[in-house]
N, C-alpha and C. Protein backbone atom coordinates (compact mmCIF):
# COMPACT_ATOMS: atom_id res chain seq x y z
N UNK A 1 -62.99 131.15 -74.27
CA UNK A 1 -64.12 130.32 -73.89
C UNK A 1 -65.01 131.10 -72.92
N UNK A 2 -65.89 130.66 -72.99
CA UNK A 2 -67.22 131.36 -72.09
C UNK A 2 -67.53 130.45 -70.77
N UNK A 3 -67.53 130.83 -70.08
CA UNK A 3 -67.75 130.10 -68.84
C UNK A 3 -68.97 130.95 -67.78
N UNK A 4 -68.96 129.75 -67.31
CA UNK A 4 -70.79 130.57 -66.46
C UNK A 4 -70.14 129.57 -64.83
N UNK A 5 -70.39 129.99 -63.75
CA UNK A 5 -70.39 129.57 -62.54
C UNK A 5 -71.88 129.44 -62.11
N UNK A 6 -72.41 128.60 -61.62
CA UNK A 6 -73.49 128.35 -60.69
C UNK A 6 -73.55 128.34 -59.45
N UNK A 7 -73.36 129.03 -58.26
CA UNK A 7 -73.86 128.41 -57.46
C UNK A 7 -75.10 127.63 -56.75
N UNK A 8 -75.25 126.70 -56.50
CA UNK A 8 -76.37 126.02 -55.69
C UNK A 8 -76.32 125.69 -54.55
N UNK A 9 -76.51 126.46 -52.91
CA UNK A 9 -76.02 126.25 -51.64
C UNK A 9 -74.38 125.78 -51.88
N UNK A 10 -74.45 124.20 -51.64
CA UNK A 10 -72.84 124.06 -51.62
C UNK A 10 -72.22 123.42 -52.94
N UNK A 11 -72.97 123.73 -53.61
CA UNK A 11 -72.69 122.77 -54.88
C UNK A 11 -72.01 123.98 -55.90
N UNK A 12 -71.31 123.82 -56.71
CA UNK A 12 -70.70 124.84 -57.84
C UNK A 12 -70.49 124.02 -58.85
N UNK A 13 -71.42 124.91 -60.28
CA UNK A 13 -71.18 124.02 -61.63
C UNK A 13 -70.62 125.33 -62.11
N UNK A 14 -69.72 124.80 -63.38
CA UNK A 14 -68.84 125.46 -64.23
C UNK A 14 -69.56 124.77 -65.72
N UNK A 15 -70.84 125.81 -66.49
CA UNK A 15 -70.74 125.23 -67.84
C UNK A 15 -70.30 126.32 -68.79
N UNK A 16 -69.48 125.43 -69.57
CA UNK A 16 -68.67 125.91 -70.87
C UNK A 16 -69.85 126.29 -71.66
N UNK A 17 -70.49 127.21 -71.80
CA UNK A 17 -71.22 128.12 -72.72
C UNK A 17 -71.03 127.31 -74.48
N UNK A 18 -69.53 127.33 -74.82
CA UNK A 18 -69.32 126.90 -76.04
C UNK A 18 -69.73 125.13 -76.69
N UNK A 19 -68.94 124.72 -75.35
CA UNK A 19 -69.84 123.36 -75.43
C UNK A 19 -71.12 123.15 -75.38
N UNK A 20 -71.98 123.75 -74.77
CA UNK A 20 -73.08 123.69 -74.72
C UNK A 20 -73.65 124.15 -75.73
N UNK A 21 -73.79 125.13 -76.76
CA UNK A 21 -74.02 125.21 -78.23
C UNK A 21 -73.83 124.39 -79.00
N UNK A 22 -72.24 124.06 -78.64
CA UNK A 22 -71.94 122.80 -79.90
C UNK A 22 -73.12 121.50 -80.01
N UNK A 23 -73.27 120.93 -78.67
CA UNK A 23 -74.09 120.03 -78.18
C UNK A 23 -75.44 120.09 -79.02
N UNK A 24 -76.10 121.55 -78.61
CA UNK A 24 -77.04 122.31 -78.67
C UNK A 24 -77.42 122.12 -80.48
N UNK A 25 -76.56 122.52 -81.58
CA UNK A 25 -76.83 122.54 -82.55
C UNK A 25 -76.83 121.21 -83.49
N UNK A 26 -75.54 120.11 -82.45
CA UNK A 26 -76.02 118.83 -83.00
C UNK A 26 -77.08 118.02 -83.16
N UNK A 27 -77.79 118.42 -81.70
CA UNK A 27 -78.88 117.91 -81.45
C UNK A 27 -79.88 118.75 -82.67
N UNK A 28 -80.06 119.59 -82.85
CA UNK A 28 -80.95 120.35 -83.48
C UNK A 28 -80.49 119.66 -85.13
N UNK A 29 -79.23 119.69 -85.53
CA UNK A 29 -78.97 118.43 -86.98
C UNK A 29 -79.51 117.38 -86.43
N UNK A 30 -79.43 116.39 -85.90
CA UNK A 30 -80.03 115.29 -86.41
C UNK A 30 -81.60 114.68 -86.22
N UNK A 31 -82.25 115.91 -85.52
CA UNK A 31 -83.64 116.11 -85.57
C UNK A 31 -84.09 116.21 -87.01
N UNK A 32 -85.39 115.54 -87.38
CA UNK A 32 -86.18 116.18 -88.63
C UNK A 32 -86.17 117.50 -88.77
N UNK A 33 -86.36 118.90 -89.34
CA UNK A 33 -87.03 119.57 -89.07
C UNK A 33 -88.56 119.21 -88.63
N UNK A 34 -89.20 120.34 -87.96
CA UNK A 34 -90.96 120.13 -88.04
C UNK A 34 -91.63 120.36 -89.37
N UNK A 35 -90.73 121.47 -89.68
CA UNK A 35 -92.00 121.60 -91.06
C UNK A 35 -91.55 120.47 -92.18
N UNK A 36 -90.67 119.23 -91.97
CA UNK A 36 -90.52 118.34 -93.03
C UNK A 36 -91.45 117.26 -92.26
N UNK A 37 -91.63 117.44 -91.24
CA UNK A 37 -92.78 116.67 -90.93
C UNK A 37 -94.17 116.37 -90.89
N UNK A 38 -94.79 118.35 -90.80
CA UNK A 38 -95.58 118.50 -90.85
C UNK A 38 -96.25 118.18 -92.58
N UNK A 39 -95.08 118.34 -93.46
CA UNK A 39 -95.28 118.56 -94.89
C UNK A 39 -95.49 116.96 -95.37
N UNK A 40 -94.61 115.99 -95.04
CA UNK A 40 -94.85 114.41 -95.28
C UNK A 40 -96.17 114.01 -94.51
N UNK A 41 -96.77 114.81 -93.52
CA UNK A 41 -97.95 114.14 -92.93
C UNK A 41 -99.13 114.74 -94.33
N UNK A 42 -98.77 116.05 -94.26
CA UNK A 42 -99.67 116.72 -95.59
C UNK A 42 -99.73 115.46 -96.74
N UNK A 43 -98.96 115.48 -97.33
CA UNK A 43 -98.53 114.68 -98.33
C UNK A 43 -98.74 113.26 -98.19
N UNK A 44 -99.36 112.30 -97.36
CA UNK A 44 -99.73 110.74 -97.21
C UNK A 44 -101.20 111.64 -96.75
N UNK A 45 -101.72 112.32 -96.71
CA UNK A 45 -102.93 112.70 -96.08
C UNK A 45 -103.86 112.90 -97.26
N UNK A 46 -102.85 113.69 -98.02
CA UNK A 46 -103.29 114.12 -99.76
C UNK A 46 -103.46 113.12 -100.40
N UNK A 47 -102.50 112.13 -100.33
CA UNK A 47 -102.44 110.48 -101.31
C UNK A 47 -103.89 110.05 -100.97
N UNK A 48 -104.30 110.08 -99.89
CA UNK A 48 -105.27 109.08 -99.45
C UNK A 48 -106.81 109.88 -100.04
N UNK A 49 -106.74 110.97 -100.23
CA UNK A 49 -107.81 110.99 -100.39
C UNK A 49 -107.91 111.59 -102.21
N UNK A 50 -107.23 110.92 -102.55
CA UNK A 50 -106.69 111.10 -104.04
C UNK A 50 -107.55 109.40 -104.84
């Protein structure tokens, strides 16, 4: 495991590097992509002037 120490004056964080990816890439699944967004805005933009 990957570990990172912080200090902040008296404060000390310990983040797990690995967790934080995992987190990191879930979040990034259950986002749209942008370009499926940008492409459905294309596409009701196109309808309309059809």
């Amino acid at each position: 495991m990957n570990r990172k120490l912080i200090i902040d004056g008296n404060a000390v964080y310990e983040i797990d590097e690995d967790c934080m990816l995992g987190r990191r890439r879930k979040e990034e699944e259950s986002k749209p992509a942008e370009k499926d967004v940008y492409m459905e805005e294309y596409k009701k933009a196109m309808r309309r002037t059809e």
